[in-house]
Protein backbone atom coordinates (compact mmCIF):
# COMPACT_ATOMS: atom_id res chain seq x y z
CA UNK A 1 -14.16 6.53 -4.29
CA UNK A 2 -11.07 4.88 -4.61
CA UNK A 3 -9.35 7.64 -2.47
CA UNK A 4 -11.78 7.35 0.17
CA UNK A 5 -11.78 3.71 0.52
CA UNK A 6 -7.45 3.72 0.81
CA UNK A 7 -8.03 6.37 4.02
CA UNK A 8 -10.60 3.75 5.32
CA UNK A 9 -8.44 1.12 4.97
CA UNK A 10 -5.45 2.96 6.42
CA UNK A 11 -7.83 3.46 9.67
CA UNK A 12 -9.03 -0.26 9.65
CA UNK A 13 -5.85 -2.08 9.12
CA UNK A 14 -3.46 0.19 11.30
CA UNK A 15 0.21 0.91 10.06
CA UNK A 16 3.33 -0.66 11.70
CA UNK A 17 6.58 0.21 9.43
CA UNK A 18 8.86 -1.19 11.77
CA UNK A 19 6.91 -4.73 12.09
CA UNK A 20 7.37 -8.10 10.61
CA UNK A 21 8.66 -8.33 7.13
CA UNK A 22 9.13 -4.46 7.36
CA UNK A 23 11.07 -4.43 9.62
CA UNK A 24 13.52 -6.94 7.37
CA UNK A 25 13.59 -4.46 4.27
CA UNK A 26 14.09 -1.11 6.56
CA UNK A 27 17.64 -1.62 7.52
CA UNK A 28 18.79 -1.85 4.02
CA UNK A 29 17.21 1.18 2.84
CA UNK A 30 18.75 2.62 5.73
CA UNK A 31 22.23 1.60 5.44
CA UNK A 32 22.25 2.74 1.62
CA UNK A 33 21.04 6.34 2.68
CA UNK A 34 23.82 5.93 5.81
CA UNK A 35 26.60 3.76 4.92
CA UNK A 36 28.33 3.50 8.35
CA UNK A 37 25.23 2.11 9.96
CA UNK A 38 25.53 -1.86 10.87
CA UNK A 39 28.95 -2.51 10.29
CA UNK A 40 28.87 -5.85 12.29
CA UNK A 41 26.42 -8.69 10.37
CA UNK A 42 26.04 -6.24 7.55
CA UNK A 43 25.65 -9.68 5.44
CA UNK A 44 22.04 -9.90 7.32
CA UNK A 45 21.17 -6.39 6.26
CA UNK A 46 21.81 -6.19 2.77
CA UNK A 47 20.32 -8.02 -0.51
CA UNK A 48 18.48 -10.26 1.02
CA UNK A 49 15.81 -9.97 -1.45
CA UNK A 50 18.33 -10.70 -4.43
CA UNK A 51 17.77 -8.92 -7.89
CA UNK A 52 15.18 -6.48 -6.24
CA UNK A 53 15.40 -2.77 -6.79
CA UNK A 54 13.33 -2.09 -4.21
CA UNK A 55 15.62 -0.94 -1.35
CA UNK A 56 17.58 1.37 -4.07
CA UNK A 57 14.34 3.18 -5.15
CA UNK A 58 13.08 3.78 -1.60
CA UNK A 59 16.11 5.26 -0.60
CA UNK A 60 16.38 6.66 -4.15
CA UNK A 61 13.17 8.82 -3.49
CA UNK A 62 14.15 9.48 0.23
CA UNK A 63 17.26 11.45 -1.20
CA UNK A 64 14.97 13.22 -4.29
CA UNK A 65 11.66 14.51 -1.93
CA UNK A 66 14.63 15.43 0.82
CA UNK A 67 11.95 14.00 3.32
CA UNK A 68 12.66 11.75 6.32
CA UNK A 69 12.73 8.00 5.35
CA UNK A 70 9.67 7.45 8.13
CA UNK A 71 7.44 10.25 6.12
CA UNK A 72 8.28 8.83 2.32
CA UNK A 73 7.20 5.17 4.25
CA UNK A 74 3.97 6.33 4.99
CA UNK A 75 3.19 8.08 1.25
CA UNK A 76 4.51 4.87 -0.18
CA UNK A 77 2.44 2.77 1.97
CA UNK A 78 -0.90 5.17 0.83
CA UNK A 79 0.09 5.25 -2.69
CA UNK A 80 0.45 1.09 -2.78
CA UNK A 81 -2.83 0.87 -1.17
CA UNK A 82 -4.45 3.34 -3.79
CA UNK A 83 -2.59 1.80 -6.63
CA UNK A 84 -3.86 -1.90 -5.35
CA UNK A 85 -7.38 -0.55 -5.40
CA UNK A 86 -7.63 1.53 -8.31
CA UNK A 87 -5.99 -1.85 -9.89
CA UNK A 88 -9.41 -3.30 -8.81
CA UNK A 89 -11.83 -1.18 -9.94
CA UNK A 90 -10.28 -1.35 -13.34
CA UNK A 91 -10.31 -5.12 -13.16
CA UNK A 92 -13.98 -5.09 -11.55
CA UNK A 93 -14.81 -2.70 -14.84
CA UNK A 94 -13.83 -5.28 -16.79
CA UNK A 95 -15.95 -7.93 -15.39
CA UNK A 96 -18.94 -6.36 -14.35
CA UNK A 97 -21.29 -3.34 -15.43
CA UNK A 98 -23.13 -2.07 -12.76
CA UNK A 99 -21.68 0.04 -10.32
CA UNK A 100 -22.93 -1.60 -7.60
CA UNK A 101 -21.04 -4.78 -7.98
CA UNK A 102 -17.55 -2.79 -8.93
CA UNK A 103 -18.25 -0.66 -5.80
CA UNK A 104 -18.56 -3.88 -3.73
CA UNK A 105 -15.62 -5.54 -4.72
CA UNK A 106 -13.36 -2.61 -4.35
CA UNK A 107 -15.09 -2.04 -1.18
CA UNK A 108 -14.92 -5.64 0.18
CA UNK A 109 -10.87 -5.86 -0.96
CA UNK A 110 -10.26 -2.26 1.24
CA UNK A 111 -12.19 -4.00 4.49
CA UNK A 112 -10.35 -6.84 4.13
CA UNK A 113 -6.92 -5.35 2.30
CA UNK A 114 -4.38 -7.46 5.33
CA UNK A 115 -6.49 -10.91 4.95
CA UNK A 116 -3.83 -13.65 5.57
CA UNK A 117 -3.37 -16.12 2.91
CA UNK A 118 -4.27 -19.49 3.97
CA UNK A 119 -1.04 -21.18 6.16
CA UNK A 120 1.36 -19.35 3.64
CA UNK A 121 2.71 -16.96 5.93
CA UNK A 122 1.64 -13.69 3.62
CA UNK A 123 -1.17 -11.21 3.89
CA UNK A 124 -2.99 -9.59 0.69
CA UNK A 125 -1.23 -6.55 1.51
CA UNK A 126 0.74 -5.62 4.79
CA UNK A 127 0.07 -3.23 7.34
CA UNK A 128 3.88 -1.63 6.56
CA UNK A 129 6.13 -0.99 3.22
CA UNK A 130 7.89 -4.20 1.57
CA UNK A 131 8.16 -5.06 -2.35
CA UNK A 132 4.82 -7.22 -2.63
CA UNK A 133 3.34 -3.61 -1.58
CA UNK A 134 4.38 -2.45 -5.16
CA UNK A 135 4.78 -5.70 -7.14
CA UNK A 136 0.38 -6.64 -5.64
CA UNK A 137 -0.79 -3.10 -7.82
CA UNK A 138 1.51 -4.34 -10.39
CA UNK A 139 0.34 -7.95 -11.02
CA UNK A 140 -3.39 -6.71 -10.98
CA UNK A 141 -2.54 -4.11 -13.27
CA UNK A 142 -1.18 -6.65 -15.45
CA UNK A 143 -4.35 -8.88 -15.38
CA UNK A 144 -6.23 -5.51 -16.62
CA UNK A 145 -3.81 -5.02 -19.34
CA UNK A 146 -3.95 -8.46 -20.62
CA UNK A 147 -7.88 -8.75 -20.33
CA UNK A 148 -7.93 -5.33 -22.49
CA UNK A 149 -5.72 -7.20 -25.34
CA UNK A 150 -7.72 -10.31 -24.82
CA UNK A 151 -11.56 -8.84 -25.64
CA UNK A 152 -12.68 -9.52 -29.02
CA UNK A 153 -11.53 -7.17 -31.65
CA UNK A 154 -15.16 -5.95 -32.68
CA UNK A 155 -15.98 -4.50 -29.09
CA UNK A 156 -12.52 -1.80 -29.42
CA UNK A 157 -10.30 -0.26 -31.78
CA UNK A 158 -7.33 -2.43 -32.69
CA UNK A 159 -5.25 0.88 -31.27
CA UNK A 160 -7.25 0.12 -27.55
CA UNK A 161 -6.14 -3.83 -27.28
CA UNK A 162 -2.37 -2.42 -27.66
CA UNK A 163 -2.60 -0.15 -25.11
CA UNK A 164 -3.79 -3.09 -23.39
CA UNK A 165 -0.53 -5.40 -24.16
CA UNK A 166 1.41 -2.15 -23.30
CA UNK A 167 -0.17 -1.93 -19.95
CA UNK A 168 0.49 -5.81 -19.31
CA UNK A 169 3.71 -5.58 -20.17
CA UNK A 170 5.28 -2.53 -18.38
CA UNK A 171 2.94 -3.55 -15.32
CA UNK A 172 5.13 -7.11 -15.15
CA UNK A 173 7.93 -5.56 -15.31
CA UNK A 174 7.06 -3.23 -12.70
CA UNK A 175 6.10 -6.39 -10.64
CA UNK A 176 9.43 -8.08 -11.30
CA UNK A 177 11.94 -5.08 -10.76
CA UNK A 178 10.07 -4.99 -7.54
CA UNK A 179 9.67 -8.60 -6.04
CA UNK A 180 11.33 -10.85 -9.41
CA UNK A 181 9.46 -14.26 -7.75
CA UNK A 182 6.00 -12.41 -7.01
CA UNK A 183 6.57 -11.19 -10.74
CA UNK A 184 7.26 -14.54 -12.24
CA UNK A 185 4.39 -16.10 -10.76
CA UNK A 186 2.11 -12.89 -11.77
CA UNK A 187 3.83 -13.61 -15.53
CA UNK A 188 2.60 -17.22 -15.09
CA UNK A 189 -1.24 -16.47 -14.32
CA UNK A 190 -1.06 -13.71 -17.34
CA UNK A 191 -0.21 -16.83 -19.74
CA UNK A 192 -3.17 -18.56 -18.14
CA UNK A 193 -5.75 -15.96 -18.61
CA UNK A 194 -4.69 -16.01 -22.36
CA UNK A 195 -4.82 -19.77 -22.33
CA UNK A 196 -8.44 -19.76 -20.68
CA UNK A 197 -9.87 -16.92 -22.70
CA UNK A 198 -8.90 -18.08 -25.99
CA UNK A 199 -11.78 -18.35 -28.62
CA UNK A 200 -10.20 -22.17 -29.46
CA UNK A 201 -11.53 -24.78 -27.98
CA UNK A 202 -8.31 -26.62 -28.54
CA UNK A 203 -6.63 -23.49 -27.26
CA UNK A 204 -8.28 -23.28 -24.08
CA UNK A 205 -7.79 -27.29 -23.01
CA UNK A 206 -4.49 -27.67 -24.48
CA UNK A 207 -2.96 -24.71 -23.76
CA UNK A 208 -3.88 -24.74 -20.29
CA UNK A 209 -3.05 -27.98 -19.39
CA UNK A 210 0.75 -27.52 -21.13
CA UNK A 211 1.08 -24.52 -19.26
CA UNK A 212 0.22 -26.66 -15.84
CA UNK A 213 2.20 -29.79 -16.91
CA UNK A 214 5.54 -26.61 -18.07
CA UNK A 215 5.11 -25.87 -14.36
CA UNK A 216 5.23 -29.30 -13.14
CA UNK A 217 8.27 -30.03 -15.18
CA UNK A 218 10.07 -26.86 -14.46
CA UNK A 219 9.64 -27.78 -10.58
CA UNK A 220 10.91 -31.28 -11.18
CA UNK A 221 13.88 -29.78 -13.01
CA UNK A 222 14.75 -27.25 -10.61
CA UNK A 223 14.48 -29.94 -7.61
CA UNK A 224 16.87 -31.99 -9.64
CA UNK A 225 19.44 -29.55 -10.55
CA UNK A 226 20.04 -27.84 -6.89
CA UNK A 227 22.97 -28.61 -5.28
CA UNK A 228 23.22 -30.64 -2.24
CA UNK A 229 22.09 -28.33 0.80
CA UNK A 230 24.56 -28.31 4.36
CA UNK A 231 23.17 -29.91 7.55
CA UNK A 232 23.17 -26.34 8.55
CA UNK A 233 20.87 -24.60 6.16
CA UNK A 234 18.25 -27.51 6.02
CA UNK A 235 17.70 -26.74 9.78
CA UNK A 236 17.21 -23.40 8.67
CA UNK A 237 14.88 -24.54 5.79
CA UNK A 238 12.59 -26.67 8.61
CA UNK A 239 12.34 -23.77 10.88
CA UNK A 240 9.90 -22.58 7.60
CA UNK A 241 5.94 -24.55 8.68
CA UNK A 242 4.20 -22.42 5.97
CA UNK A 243 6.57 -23.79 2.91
CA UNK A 244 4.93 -27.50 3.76
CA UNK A 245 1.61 -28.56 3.38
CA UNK A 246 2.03 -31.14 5.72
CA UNK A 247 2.88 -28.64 8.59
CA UNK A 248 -0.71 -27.00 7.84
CA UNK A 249 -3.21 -26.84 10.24
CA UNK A 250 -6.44 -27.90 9.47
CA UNK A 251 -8.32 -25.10 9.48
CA UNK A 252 -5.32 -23.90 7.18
CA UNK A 253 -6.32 -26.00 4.31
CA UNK A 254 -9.55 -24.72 4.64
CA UNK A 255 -7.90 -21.48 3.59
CA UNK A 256 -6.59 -22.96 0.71
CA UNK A 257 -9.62 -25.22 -0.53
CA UNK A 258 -12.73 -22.74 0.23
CA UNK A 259 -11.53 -19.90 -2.49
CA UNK A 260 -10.51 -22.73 -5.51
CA UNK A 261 -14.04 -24.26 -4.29
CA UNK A 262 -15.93 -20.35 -4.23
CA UNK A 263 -14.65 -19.15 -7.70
CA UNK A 264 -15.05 -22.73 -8.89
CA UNK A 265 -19.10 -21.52 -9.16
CA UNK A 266 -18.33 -18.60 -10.70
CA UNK A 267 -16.23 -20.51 -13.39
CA UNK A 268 -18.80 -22.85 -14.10
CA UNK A 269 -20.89 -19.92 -15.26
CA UNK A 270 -22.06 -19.84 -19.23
CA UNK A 271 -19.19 -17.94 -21.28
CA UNK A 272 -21.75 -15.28 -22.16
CA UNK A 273 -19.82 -11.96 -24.05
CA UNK A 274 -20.51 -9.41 -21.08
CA UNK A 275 -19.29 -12.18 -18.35
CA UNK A 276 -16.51 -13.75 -19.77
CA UNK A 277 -13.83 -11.42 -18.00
CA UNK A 278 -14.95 -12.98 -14.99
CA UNK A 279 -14.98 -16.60 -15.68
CA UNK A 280 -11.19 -16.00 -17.36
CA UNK A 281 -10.31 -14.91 -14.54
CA UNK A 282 -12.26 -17.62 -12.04
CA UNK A 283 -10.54 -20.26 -14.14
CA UNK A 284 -7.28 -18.68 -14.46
CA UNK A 285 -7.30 -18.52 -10.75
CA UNK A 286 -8.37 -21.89 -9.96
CA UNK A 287 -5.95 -23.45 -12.40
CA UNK A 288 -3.23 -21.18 -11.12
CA UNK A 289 -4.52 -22.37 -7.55
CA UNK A 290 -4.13 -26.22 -8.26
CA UNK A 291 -1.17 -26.22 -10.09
CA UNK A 292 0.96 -24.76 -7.09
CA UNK A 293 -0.89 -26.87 -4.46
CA UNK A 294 0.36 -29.94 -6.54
CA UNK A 295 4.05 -28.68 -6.71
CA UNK A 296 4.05 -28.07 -3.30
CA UNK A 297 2.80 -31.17 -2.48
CA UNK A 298 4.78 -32.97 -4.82
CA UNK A 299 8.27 -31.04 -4.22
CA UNK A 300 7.72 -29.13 -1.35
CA UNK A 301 8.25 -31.60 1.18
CA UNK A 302 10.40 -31.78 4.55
CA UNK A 303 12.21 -34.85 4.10
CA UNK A 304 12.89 -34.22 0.67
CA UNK A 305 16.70 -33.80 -0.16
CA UNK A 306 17.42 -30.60 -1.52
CA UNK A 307 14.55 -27.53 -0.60
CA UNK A 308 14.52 -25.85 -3.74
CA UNK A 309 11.28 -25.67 -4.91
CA UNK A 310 10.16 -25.20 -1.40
CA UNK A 311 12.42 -22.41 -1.48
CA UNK A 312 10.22 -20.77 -4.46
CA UNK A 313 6.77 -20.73 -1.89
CA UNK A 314 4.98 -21.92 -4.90
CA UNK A 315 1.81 -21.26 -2.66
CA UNK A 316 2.36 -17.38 -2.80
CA UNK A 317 0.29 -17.93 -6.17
CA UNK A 318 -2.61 -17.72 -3.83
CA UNK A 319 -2.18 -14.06 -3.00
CA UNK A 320 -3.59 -13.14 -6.22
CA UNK A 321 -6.20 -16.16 -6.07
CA UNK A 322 -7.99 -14.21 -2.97
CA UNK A 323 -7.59 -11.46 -4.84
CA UNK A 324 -10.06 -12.54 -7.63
CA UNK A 325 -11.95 -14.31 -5.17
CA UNK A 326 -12.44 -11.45 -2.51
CA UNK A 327 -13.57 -9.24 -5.94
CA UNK A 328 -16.04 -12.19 -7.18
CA UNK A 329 -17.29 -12.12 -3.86
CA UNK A 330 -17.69 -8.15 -3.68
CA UNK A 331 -19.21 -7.92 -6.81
CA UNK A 332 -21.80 -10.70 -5.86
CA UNK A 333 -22.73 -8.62 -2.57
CA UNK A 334 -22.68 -5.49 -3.82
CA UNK A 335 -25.31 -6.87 -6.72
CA UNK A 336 -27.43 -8.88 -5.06
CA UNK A 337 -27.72 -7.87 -1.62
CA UNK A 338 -26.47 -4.33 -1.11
CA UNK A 339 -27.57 -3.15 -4.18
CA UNK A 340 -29.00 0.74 -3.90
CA UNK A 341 -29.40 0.81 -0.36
CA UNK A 342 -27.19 3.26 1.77
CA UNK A 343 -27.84 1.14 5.01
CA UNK A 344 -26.74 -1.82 3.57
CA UNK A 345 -23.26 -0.68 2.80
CA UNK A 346 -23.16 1.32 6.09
CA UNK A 347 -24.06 -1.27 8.28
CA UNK A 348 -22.18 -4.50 6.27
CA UNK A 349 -18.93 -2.80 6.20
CA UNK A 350 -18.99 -1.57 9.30
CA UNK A 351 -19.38 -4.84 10.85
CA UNK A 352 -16.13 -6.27 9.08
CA UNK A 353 -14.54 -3.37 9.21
CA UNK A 354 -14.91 -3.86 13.24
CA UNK A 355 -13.61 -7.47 12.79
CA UNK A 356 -10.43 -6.23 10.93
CA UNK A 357 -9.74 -3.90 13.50
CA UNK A 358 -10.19 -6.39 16.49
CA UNK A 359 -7.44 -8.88 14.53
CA UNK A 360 -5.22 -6.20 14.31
CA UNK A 361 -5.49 -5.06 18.01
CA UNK A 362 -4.89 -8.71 18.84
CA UNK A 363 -2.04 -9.03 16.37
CA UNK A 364 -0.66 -5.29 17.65
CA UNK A 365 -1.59 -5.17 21.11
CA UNK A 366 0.99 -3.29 22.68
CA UNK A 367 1.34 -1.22 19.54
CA UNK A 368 -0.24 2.19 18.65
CA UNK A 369 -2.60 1.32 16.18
CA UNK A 370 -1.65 4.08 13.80
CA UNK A 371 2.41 4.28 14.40
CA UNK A 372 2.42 7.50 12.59
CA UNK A 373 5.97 9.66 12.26
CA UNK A 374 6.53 11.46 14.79
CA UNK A 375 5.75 14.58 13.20
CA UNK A 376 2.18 13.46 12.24
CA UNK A 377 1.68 12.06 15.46
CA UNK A 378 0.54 15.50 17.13
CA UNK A 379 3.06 15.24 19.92
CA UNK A 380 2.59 11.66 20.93
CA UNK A 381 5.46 9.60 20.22
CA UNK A 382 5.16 6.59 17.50
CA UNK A 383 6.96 3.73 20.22
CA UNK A 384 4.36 4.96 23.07
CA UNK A 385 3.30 1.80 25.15
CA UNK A 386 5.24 -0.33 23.33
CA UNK A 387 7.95 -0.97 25.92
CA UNK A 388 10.47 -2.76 23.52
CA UNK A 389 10.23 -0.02 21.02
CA UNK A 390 10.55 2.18 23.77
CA UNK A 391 14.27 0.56 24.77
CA UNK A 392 15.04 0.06 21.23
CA UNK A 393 14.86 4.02 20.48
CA UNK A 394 16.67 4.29 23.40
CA UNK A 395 19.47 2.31 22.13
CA UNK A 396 19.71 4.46 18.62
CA UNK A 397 19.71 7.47 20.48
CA UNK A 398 22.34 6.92 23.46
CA UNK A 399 25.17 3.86 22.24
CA UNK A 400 27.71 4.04 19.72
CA UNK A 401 27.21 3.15 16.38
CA UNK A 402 29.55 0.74 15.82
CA UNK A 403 28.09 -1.22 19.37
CA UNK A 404 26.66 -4.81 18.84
CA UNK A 405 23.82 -6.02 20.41
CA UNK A 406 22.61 -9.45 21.71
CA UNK A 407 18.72 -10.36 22.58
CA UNK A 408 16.49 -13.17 22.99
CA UNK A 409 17.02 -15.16 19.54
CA UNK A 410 13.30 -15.30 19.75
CA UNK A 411 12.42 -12.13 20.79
CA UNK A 412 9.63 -10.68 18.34
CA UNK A 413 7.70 -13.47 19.78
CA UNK A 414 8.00 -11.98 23.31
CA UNK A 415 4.59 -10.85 24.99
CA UNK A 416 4.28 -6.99 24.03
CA UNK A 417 6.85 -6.83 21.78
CA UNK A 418 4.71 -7.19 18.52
CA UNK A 419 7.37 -8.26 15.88
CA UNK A 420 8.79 -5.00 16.37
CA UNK A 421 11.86 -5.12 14.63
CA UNK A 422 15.53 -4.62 16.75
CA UNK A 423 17.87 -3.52 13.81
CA UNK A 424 15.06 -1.39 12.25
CA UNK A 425 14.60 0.87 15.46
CA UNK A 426 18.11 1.12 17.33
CA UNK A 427 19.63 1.10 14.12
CA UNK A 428 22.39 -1.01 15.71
CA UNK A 429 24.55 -3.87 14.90
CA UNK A 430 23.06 -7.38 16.89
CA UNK A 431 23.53 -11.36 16.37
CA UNK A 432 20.86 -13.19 13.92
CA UNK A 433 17.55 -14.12 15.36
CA UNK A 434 15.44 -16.84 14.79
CA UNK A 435 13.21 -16.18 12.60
CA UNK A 436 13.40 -12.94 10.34
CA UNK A 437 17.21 -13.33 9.75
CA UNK A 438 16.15 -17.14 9.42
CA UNK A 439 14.03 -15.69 6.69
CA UNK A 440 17.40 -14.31 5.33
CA UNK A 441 19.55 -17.35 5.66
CA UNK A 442 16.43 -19.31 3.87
CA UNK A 443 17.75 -16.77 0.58
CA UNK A 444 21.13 -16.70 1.24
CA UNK A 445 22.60 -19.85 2.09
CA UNK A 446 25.58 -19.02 2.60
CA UNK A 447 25.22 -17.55 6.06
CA UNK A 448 23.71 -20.69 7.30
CA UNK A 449 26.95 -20.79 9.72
CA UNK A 450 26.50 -17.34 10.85
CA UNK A 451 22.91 -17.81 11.74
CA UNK A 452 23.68 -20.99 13.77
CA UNK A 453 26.26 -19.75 15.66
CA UNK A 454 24.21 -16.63 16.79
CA UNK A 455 21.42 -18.96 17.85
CA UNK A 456 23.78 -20.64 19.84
CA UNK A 457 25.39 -17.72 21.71
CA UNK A 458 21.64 -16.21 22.78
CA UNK A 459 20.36 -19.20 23.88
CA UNK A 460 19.14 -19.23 27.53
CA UNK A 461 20.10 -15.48 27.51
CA UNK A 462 17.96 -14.38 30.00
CA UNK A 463 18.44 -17.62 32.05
CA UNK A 464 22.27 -18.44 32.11
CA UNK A 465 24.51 -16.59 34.98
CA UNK A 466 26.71 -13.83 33.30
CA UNK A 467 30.16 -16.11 33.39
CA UNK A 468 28.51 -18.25 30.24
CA UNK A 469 26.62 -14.94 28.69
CA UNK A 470 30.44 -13.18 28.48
CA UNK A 471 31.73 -16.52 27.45
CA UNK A 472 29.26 -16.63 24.69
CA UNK A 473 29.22 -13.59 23.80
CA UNK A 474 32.54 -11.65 23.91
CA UNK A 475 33.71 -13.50 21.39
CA UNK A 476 31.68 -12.98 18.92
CA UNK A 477 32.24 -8.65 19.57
CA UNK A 478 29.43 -7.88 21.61
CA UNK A 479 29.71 -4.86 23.69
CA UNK A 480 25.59 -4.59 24.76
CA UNK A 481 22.79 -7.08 25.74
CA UNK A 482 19.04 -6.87 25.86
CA UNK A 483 17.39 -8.60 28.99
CA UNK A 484 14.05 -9.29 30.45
CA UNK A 485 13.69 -6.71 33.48
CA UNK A 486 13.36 -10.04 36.06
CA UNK A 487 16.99 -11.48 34.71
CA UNK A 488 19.86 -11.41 37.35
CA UNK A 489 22.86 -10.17 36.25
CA UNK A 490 25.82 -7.99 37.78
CA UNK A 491 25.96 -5.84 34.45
CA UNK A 492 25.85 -2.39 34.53
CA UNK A 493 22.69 -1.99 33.01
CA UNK A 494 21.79 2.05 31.49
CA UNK A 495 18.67 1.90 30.89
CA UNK A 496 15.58 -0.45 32.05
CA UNK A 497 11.40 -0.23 31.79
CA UNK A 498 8.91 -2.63 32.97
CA UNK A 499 9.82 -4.92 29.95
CA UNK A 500 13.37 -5.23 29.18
CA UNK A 501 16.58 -3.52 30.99
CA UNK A 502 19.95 -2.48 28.39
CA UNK A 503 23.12 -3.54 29.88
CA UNK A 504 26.87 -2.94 28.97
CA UNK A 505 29.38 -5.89 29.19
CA UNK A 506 32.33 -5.32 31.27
């Protein structure tokens, strides 16, 4: 079943390696397995995610199944989504016994595997390879281990519950080799489950509320302690909405309150033997849930002086809150409603497996919806119809490696262009942009400076005559620049489509 569902959810979701967030881990992977790549700005290529060993084990594997980086990509992405799922079944066996509700919360989680997470900026699981793809199937892994160790000692052998510990154990660190702050946070709602699930009374209040009021302090602590931040990197800091709550939209909160406020009725449920699995983990989540929201309110703020905690997204907690939720809710449909009837399923998961795919067409217009390796794609090429990919292959195939590039500072924003991801494609040396290598500078302040100063030099790029765009630019060694097919200029420009035209500087 399991299997089944993760080619389902491959066809439902789409796959876009180059896209978003990975598009900000591919260059690094690429630049270990090819040192001489991006040798201008190499500071925005690697470590950005700081004490990860993710980049080293991708390219790690690339080198031991002597495969191309794009095919290892795809088996990666399959094997997280498998990984995530059969997490969930195990966790659904833990909390419920028919098969109909474990089938409906795996189920449901598959159809709805690249939900976005309230206004925080992160999906359950992306549509493309980064570290939360392997640190998610860790941290619910973890939650099975620990709810193994947790179940009273006359339902399993003593020998069984430390497996369990075992399991919860190895699984965090798995999580925090991968993505350390996805880990730490997955460590954190681990302590709560034990807190919430303890046979003691006194336990189960006390314990839970110290572990809320450690967070609290350990917040105010950090806040305190951080250094005073430049002029420079706090613009980079605001450029952030989804760190503050009070940049939310409305309907954002709504993202945030309705799953505390839907597992809040499956907490209140009696703490009978064969359903207390799933109340731990309803309350787990919901304390979890609360305790970041009140951080973040608290710390996370715009005016504040230093960004620390801010920094920390303490709302990424709420990934694995719709987790738990989206399996409550699955087992509850798959119960009640679905139950034994073939129909049912057919029909109910066809219908949001049809909304899935209509957000991702609208998030990925321009964009194959499968962007399969070229040598799965049976002869059609991955960057057909989308025109910037088309250029940007372009680029890696016909310029130098050692050219730099300059674009639109905003460019994955661009109609068509679909957050496609310049460095990943051309594999090519260009300025910062505005918001992925933003992303970077958020991580590593220290090229605050850099990223300013690239902003500045591509602003009004397709707009200013080419005296300022040399002026701007040739300073800072670029040799190439990126402009909108309608921009005037008197560059000799290579290469050109009905999007974008490539253009040497004199």
């Amino acid at each position: 079943m399991v299997t089944a569902l993760t080619f389902f959810a491959l066809l439902v979701h789409g796959y876009h390696p180059y896209a978003e967030d990975g598009g900000v881990y591919l260059p690094e992977i690429k630049r270990l397995l090819d040192p001489g790549l991006y040798p201008y700005g190499t500071e925005f290529v690697v470590g950005h995610l700081r004490y990860s060993l993710f980049a080293p084990e991708m390219a790690g594997l690339v080198r031991e199944l002597h495969a191309s980086l794009e095919t290892v990509l795809l088996l990666v992405h399959l094997a997280s989504f498998w990984m995530t799922l059969f997490a969930a079944w195990l966790l659904a066996a833990r909390c419920c016994e028919s098969r109909e509700a474990r089938g409906g919360a795996v189920a449901l989680l598959a159809v709805w595997m690249t939900l976005p997470v309230a206004g925080t900026s992160l999906m359950l699981m992306d549509p493309y390879v980064t570290a939360r793809s392997l640190s998610t199937p860790c941290a619910l892994l973890a939650l099975v281990g620990a709810l193994e160790f947790l179940r009273p000692r006359f339902e399993m052998e003593e020998r069984s519950r430390w497996r369990g510990l075992v399991l919860c154990c190895g699984a965090l660190a798995g999580a925090g080799v991968m993505h350390p702050l996805m880990g730490a946070y997955a460590f954190g709602l681990v302590l709560l489950l034990g807190a919430v699930m303890s046979p003691s009374r006194l336990v189960r209040v006390w314990g839970t509320a110290g572990l809320g009021l450690t967070a609290v302090a350990m917040a105010a602590g950090l806040q305190l302690s951080s250094p005073a931040e430049s002029e420079v990197y706090r613009r980079v800091v605001l450029t952030r909405d989804y760190w503050f709550l009070s940049e939310w939209h409305w309907y954002e909160w709504i993202g945030l309150i309705a799953p505390l406020l839907i597992l809040s009725l499956v907490a209140m449920g009696r703490r009978r033997d064969d359903d207390a699995a799933r109340v731990g983990l309803a309350r787990m989540a919901i304390v979890g849930g609360l305790t970041a929201t009140m951080v973040a309110l608290v710390f996370a703020r715009p005016g504040m002086a230093t960004h620390q905690v801010a920094r920390m997204q303490p709302l990424r907690i709420f990934q694995m809150v719709y987790l738990v939720m989206i399996l409550a809710l699955g087992a509850a449909l798959g119960e009640r409603i679905l139950r034994r009837q073939p129909m049912r399923w057919v029909v109910t998961f066809s219908v949001l497996a049809a909304v899935m795919v209509t957000a991702e067409r609208r998030t990925f217009p321009a964009s194959k919806h499968l962007e399969l390796p070229d040598s799965l794609a049976w002869g059609q090429p991955r960057v057909e119809g989308n025109q910037y990919e088309q250029a940007f292959a372009w680029i890696r195939e016909n310029t130098a490696r050692d050219a730099v590039f300059a674009l639109d500072a905003e460019y994955i924003t661009q109609p068509g262009e679909d957050a496609q991801s310049f460095r990943a494609i051309a594999e090519r040396s260009v300025l910062p942009d505005y918001s992925k290598d933003g992303g970077v500078v958020t991580n590593k302040p220290e090229l605050a400076a850099s990223w300013a100063q690239g902003q500045t030099a591509q602003a009004g790029l397709n707009l200013e005559p080419d005296k300022q765009r040399l002026a701007a630019l040739k300073p800072l060694g670029v040799t190439w620049v990126v402009l909108e097919r309608g921009t005037a200029t008197g560059f000799v420009c290579s290469y050109a489509n009905d999007a974008v035209k490539v253009c040497r500087l004199p």
